[in-house]
PDB file of N, CA and C in Angstrom:
ATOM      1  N   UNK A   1      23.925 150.050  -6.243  1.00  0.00           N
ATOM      2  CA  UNK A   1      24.956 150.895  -5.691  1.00  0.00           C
ATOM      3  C   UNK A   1      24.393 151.652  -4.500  1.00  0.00           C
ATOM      4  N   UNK A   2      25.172 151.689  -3.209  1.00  0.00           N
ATOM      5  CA  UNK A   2      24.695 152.519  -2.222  1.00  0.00           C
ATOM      6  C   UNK A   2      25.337 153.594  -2.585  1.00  0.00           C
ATOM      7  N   UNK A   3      24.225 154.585  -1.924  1.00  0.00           N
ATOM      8  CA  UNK A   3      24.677 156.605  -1.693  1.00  0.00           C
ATOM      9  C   UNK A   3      25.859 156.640  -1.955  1.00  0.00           C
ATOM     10  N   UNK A   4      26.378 155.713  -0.576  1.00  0.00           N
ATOM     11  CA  UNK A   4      27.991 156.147  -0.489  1.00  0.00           C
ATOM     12  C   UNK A   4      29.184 155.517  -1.119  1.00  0.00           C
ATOM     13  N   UNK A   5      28.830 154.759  -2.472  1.00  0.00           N
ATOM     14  CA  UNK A   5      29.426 154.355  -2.817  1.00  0.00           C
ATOM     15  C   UNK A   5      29.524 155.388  -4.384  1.00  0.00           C
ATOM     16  N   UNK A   6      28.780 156.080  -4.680  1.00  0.00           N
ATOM     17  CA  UNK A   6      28.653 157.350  -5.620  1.00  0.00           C
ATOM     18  C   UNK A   6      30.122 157.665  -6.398  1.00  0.00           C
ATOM     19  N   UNK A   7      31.015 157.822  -5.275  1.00  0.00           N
ATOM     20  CA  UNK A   7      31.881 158.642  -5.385  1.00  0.00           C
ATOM     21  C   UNK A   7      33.244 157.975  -5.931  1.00  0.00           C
ATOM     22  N   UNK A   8      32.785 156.407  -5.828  1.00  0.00           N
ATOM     23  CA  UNK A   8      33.836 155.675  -6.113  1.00  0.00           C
ATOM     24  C   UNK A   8      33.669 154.923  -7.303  1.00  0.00           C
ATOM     25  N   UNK A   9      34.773 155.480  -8.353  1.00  0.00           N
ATOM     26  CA  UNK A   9      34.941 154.796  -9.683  1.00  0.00           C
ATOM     27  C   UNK A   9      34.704 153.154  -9.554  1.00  0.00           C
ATOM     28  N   UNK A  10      35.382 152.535  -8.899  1.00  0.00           N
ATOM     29  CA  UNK A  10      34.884 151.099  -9.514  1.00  0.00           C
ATOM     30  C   UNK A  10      33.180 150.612  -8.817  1.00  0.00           C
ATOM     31  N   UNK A  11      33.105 150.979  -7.760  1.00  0.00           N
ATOM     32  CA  UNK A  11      31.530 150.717  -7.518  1.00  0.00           C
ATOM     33  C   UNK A  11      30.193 151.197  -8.858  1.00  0.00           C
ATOM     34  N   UNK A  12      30.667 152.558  -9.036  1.00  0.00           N
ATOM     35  CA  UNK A  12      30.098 153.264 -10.430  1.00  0.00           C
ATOM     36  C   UNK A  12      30.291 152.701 -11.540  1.00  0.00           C
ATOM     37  N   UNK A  13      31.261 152.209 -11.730  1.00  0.00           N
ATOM     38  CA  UNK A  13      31.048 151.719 -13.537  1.00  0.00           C
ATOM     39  C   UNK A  13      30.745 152.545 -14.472  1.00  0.00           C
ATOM     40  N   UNK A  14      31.107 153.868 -14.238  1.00  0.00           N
ATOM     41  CA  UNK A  14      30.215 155.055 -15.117  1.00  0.00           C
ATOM     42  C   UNK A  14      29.088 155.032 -15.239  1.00  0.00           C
ATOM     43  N   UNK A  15      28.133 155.214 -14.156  1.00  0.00           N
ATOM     44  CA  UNK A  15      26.965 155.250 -14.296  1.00  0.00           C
ATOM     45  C   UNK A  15      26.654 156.605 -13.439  1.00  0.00           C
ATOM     46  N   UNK A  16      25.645 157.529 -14.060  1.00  0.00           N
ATOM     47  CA  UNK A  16      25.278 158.171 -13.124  1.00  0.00           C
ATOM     48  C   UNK A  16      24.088 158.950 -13.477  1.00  0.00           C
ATOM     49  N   UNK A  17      23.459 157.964 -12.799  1.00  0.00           N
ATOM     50  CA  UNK A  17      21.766 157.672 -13.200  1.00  0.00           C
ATOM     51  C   UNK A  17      21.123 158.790 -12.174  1.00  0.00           C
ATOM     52  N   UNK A  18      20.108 159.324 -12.843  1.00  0.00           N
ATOM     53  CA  UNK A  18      18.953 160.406 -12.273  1.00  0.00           C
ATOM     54  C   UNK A  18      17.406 160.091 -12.435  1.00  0.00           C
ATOM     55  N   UNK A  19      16.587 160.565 -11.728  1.00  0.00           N
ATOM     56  CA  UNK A  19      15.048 159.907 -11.969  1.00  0.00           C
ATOM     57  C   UNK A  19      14.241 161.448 -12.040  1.00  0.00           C
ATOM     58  N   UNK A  20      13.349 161.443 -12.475  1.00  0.00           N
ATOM     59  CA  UNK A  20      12.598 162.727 -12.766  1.00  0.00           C
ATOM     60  C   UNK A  20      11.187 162.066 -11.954  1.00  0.00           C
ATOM     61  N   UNK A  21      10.979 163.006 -10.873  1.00  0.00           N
ATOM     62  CA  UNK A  21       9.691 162.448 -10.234  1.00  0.00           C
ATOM     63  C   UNK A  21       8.640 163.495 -10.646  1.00  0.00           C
ATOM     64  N   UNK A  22       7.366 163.232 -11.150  1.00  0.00           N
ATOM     65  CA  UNK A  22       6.097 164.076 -10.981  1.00  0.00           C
ATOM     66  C   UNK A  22       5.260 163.641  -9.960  1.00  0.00           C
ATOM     67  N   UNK A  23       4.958 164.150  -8.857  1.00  0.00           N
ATOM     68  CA  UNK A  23       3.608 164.312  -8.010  1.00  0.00           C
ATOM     69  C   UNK A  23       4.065 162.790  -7.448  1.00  0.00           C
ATOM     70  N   UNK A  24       5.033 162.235  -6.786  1.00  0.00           N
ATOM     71  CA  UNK A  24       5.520 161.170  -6.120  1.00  0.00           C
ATOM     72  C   UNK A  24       5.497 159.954  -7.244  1.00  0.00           C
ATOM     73  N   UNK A  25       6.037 160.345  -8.566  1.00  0.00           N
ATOM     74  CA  UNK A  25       5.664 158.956  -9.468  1.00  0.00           C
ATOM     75  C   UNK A  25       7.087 159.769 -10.484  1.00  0.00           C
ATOM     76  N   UNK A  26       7.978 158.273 -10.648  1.00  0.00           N
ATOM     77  CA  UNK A  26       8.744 158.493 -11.529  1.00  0.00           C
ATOM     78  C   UNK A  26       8.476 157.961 -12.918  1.00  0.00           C
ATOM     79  N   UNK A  27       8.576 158.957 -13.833  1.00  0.00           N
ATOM     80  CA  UNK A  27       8.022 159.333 -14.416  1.00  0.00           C
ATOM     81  C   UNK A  27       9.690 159.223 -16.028  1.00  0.00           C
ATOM     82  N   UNK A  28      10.703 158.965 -15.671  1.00  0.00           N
ATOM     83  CA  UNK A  28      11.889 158.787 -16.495  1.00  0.00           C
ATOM     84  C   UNK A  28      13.005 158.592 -14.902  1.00  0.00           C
ATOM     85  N   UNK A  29      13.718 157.446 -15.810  1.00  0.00           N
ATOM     86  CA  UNK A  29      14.945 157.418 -15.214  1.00  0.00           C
ATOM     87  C   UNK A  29      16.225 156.512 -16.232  1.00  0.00           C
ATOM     88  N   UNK A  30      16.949 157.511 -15.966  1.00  0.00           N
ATOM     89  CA  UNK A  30      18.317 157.212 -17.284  1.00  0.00           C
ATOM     90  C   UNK A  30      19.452 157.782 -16.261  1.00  0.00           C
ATOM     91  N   UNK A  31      20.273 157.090 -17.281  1.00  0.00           N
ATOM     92  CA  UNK A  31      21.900 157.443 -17.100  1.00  0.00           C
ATOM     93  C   UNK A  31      22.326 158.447 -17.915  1.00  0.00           C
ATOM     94  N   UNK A  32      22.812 159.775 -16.958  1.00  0.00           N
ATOM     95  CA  UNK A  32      23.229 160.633 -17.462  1.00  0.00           C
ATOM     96  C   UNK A  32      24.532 160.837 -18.707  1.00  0.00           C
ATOM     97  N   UNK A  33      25.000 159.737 -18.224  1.00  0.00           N
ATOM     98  CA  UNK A  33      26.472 159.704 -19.052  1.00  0.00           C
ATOM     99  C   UNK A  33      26.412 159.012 -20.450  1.00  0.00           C
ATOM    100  N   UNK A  34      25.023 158.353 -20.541  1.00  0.00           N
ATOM    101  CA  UNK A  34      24.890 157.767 -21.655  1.00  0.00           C
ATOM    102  C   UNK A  34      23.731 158.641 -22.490  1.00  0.00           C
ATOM    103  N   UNK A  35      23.193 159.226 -22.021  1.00  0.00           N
ATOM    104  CA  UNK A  35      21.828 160.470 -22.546  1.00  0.00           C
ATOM    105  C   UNK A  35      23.076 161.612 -23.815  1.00  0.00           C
ATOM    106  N   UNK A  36      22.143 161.552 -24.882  1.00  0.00           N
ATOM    107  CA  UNK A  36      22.945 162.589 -25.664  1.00  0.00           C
ATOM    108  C   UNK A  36      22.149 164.000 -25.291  1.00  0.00           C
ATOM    109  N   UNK A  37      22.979 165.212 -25.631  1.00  0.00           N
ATOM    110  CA  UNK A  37      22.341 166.233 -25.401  1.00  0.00           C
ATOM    111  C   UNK A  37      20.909 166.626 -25.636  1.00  0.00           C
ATOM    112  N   UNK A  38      19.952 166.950 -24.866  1.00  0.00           N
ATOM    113  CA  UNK A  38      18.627 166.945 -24.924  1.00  0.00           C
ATOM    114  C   UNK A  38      18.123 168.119 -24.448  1.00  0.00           C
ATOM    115  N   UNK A  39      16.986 169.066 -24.517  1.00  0.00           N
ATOM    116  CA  UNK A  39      15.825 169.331 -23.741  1.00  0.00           C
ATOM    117  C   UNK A  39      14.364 169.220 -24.102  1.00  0.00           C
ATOM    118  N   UNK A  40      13.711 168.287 -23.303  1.00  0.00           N
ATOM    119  CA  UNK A  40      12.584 168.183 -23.450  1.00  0.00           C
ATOM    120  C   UNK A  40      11.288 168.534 -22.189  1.00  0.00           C
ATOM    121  N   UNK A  41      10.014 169.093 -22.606  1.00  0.00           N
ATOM    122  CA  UNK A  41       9.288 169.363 -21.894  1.00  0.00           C
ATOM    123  C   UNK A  41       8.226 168.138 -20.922  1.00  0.00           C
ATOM    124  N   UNK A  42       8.221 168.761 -19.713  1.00  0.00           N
ATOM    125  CA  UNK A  42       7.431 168.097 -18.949  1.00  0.00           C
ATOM    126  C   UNK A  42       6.080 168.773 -18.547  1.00  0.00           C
ATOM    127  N   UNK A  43       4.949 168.003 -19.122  1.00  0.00           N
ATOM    128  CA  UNK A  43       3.822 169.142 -18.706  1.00  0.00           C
ATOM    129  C   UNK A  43       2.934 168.651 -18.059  1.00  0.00           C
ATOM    130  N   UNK A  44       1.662 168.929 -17.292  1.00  0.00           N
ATOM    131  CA  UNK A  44       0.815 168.693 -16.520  1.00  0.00           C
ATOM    132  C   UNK A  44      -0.346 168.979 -16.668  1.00  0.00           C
ATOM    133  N   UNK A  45      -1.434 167.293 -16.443  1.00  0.00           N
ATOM    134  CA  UNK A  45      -2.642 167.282 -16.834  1.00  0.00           C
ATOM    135  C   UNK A  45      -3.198 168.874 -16.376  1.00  0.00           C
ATOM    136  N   UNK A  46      -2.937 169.165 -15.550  1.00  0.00           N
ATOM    137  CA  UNK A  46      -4.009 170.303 -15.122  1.00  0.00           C
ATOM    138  C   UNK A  46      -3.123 171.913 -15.971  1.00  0.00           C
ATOM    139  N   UNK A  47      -2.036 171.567 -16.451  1.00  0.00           N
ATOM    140  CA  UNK A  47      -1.683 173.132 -17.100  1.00  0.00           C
ATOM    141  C   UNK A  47      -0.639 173.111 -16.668  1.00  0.00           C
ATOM    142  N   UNK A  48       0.845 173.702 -17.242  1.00  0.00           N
ATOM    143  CA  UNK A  48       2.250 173.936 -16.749  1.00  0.00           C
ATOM    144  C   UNK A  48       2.665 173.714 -17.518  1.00  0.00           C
ATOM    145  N   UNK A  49       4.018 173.631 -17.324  1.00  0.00           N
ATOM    146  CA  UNK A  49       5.081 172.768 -18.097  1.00  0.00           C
ATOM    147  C   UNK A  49       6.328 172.794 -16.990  1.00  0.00           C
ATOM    148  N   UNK A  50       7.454 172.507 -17.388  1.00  0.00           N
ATOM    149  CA  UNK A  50       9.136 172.658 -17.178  1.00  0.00           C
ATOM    150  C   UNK A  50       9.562 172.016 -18.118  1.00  0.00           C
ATOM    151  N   UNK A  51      10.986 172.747 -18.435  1.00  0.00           N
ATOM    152  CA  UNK A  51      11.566 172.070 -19.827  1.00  0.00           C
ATOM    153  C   UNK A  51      13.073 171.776 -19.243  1.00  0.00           C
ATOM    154  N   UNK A  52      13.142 170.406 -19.507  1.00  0.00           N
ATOM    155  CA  UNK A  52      14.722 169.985 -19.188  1.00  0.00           C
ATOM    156  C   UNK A  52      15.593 169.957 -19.584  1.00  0.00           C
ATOM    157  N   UNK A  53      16.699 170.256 -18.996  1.00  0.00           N
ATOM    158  CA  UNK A  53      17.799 169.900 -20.703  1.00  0.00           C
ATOM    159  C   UNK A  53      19.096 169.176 -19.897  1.00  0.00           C
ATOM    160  N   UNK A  54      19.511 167.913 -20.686  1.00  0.00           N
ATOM    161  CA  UNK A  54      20.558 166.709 -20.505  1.00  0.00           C
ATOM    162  C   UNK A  54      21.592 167.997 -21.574  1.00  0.00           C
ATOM    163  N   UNK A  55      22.680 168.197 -20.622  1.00  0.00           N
ATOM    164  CA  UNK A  55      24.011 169.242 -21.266  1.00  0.00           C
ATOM    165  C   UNK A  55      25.122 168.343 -20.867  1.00  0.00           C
ATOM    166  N   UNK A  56      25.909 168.441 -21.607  1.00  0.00           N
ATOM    167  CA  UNK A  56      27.622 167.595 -20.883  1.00  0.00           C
ATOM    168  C   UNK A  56      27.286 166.648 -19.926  1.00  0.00           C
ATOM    169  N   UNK A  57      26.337 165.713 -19.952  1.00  0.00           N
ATOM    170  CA  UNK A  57      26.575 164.774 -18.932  1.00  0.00           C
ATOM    171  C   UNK A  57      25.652 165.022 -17.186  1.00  0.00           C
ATOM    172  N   UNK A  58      24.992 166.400 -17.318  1.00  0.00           N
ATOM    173  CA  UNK A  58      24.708 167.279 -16.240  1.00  0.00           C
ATOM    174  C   UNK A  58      23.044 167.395 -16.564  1.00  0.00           C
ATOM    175  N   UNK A  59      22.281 168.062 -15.715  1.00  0.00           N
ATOM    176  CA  UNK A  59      20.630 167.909 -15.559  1.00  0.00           C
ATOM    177  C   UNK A  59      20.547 169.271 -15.071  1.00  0.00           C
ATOM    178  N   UNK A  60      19.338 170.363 -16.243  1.00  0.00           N
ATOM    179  CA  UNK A  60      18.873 171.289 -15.261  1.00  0.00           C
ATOM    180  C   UNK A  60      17.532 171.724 -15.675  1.00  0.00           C
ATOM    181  N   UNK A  61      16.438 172.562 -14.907  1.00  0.00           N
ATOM    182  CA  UNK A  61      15.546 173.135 -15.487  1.00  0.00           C
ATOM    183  C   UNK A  61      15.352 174.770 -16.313  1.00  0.00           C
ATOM    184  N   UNK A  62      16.008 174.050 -17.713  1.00  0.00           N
ATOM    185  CA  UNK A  62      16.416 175.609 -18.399  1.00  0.00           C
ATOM    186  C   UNK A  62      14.787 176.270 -18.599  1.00  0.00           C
ATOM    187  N   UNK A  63      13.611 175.594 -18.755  1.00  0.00           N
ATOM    188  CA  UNK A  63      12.684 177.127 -18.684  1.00  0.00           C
ATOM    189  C   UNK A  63      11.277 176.089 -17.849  1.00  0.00           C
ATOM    190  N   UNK A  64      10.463 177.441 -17.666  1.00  0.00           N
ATOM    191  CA  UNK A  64       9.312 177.283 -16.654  1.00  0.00           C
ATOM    192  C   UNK A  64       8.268 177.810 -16.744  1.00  0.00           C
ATOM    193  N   UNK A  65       7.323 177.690 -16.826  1.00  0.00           N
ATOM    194  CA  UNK A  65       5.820 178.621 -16.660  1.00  0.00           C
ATOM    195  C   UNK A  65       5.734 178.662 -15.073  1.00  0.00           C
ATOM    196  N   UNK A  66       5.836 178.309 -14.157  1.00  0.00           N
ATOM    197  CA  UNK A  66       5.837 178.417 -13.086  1.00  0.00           C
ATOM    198  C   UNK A  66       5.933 179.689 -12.291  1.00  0.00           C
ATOM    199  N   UNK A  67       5.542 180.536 -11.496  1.00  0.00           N
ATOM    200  CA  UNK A  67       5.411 181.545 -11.019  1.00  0.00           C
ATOM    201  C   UNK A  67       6.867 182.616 -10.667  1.00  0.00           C
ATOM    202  N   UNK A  68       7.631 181.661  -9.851  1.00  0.00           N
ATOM    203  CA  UNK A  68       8.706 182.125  -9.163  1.00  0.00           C
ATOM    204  C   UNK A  68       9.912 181.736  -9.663  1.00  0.00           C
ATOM    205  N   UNK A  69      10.077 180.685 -10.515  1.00  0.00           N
ATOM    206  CA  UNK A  69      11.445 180.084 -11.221  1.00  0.00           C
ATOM    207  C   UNK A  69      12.570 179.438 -10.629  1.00  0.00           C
ATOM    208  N   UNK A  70      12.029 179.331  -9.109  1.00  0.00           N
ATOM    209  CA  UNK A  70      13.032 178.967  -8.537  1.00  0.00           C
ATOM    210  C   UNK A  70      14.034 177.420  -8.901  1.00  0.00           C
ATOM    211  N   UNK A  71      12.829 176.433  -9.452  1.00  0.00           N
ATOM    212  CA  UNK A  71      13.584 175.599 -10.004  1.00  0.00           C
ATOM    213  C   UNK A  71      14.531 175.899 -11.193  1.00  0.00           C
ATOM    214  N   UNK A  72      14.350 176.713 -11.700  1.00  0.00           N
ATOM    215  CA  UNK A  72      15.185 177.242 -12.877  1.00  0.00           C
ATOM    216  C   UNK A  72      16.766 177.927 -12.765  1.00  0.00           C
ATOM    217  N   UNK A  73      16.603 178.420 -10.983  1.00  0.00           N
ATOM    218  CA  UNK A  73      17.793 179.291 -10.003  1.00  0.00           C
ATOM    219  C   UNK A  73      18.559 177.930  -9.654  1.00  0.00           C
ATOM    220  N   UNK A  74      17.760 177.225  -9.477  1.00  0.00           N
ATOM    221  CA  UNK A  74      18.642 175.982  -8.594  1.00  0.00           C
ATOM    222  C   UNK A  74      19.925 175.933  -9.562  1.00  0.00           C
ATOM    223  N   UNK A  75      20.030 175.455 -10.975  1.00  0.00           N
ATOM    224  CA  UNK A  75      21.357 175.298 -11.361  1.00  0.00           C
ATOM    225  C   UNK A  75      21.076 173.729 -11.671  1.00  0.00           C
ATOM    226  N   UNK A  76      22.421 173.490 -12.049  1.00  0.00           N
ATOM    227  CA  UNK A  76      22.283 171.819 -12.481  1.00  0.00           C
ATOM    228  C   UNK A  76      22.478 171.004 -11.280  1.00  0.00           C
ATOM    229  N   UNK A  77      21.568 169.878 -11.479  1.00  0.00           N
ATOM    230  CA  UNK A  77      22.071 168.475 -10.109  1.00  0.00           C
ATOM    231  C   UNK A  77      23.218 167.859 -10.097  1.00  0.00           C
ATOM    232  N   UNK A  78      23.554 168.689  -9.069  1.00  0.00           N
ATOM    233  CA  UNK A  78      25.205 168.392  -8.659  1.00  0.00           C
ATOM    234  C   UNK A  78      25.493 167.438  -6.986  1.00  0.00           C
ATOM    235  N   UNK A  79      24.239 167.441  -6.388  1.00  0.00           N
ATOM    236  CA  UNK A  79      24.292 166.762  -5.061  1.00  0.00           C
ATOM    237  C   UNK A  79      23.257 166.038  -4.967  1.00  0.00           C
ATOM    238  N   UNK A  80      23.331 164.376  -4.415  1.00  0.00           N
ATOM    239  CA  UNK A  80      22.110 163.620  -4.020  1.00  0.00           C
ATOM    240  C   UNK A  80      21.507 164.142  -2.887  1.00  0.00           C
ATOM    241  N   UNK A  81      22.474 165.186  -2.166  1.00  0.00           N
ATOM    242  CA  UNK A  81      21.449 165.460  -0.818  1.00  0.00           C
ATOM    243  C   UNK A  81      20.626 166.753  -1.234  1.00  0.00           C
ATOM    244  N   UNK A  82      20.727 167.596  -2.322  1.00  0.00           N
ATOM    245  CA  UNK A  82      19.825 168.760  -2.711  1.00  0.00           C
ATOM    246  C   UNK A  82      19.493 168.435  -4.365  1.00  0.00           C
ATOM    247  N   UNK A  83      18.226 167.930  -4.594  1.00  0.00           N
ATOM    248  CA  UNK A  83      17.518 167.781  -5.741  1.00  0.00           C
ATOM    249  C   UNK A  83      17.323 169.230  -6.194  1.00  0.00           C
ATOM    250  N   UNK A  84      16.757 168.979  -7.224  1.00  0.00           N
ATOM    251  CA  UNK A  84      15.993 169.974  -8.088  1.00  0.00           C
ATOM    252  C   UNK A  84      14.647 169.884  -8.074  1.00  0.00           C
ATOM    253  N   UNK A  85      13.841 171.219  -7.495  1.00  0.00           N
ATOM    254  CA  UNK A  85      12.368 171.188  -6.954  1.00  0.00           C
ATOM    255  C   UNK A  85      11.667 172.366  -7.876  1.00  0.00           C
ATOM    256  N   UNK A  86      10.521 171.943  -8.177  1.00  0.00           N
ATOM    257  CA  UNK A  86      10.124 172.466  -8.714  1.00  0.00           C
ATOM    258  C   UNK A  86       8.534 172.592  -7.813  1.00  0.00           C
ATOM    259  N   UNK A  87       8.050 173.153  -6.762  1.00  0.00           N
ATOM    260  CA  UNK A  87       7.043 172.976  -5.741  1.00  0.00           C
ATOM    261  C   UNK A  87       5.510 173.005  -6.679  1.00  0.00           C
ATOM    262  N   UNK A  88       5.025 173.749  -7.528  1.00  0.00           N
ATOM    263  CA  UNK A  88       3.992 174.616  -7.930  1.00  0.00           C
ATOM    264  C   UNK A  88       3.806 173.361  -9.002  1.00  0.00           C
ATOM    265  N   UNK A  89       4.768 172.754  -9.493  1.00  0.00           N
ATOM    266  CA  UNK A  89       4.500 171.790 -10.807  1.00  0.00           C
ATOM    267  C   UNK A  89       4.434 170.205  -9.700  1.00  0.00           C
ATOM    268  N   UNK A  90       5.082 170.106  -8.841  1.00  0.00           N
ATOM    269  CA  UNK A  90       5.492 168.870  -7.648  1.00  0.00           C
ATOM    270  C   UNK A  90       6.424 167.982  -8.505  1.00  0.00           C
ATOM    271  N   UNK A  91       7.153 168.592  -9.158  1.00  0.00           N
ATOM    272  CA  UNK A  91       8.500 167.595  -9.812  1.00  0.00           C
ATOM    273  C   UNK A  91       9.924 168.090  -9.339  1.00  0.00           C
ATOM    274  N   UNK A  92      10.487 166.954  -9.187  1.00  0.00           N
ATOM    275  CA  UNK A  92      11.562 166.524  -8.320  1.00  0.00           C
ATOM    276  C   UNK A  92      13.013 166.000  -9.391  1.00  0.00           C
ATOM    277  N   UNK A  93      13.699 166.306  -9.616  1.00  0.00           N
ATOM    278  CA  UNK A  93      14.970 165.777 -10.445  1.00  0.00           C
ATOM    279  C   UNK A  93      16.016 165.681  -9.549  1.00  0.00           C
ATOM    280  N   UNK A  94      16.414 164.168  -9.232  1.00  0.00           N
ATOM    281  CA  UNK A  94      17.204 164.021  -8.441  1.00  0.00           C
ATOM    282  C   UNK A  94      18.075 162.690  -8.841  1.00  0.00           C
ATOM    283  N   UNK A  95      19.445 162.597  -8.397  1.00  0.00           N
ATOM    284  CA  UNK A  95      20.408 161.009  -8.544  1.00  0.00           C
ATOM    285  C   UNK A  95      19.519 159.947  -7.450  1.00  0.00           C
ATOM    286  N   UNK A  96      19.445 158.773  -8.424  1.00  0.00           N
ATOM    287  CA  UNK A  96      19.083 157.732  -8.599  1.00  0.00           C
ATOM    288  C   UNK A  96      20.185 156.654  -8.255  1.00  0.00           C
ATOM    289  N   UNK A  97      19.394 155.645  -7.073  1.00  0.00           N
ATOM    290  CA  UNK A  97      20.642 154.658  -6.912  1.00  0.00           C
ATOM    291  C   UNK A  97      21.097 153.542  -7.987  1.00  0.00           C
ATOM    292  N   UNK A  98      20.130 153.415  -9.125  1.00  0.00           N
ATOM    293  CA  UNK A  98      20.021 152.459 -10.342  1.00  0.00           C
ATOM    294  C   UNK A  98      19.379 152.662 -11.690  1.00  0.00           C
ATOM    295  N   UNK A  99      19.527 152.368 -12.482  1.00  0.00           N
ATOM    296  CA  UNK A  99      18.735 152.791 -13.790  1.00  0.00           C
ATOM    297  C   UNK A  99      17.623 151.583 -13.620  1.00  0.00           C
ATOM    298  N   UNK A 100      16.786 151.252 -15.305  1.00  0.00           N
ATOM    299  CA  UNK A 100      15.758 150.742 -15.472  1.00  0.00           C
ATOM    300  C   UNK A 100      15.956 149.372 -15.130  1.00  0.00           C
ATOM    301  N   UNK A 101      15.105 148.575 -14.491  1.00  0.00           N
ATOM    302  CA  UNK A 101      15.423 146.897 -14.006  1.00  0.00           C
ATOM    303  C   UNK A 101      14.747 146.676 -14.910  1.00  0.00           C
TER     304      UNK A 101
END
């Protein structure tokens, strides 16, 4: 599926797949619409964490050890052009043009 085809029910098929990147390496990628409610932690060889949570169909970073929390302010991923950043941990939660091949 291209970007711009996102928006359109029959190109989608109900899919609406997200990838969780750590430090330029994806690291999970699923379809949101098929994920049952979840939060699980993401942590890092050198110390951290972020904890995710799959709600209604939606992606956000409900908690953080991280300094400033700003990934936690962002809110849920609602746009392919503004991910969810988390700078201090280098993880990235963003829509995905495909799930697992």
């Amino acid at each position: 599926m291209r970007r711009s085809d996102r928006g359109n029910p029959e190109k989608n098929a109900g899919a609406n797949y997200v990838e969780i990147v750590r430090d330029n390496e994806v690291i999970y990628r699923f379809d949101l619409n098929s994920e049952s409610d979840r939060t699980f932690r993401v942590e890092y060889p050198g110390g951290g964490w972020n904890d995710v949570t799959v709600e209604n169909s939606q992606i956000f970073i409900s908690d953080s050890d991280c300094p400033d929390k700003t990934c936690m302010k962002m809110g849920k991923l609602r746009s392919e052009y503004a991910p969810i950043v988390c700078l201090p941990h280098k993880l990235v939660i963003q829509f995905s043009d495909k799930g697992d091949e």
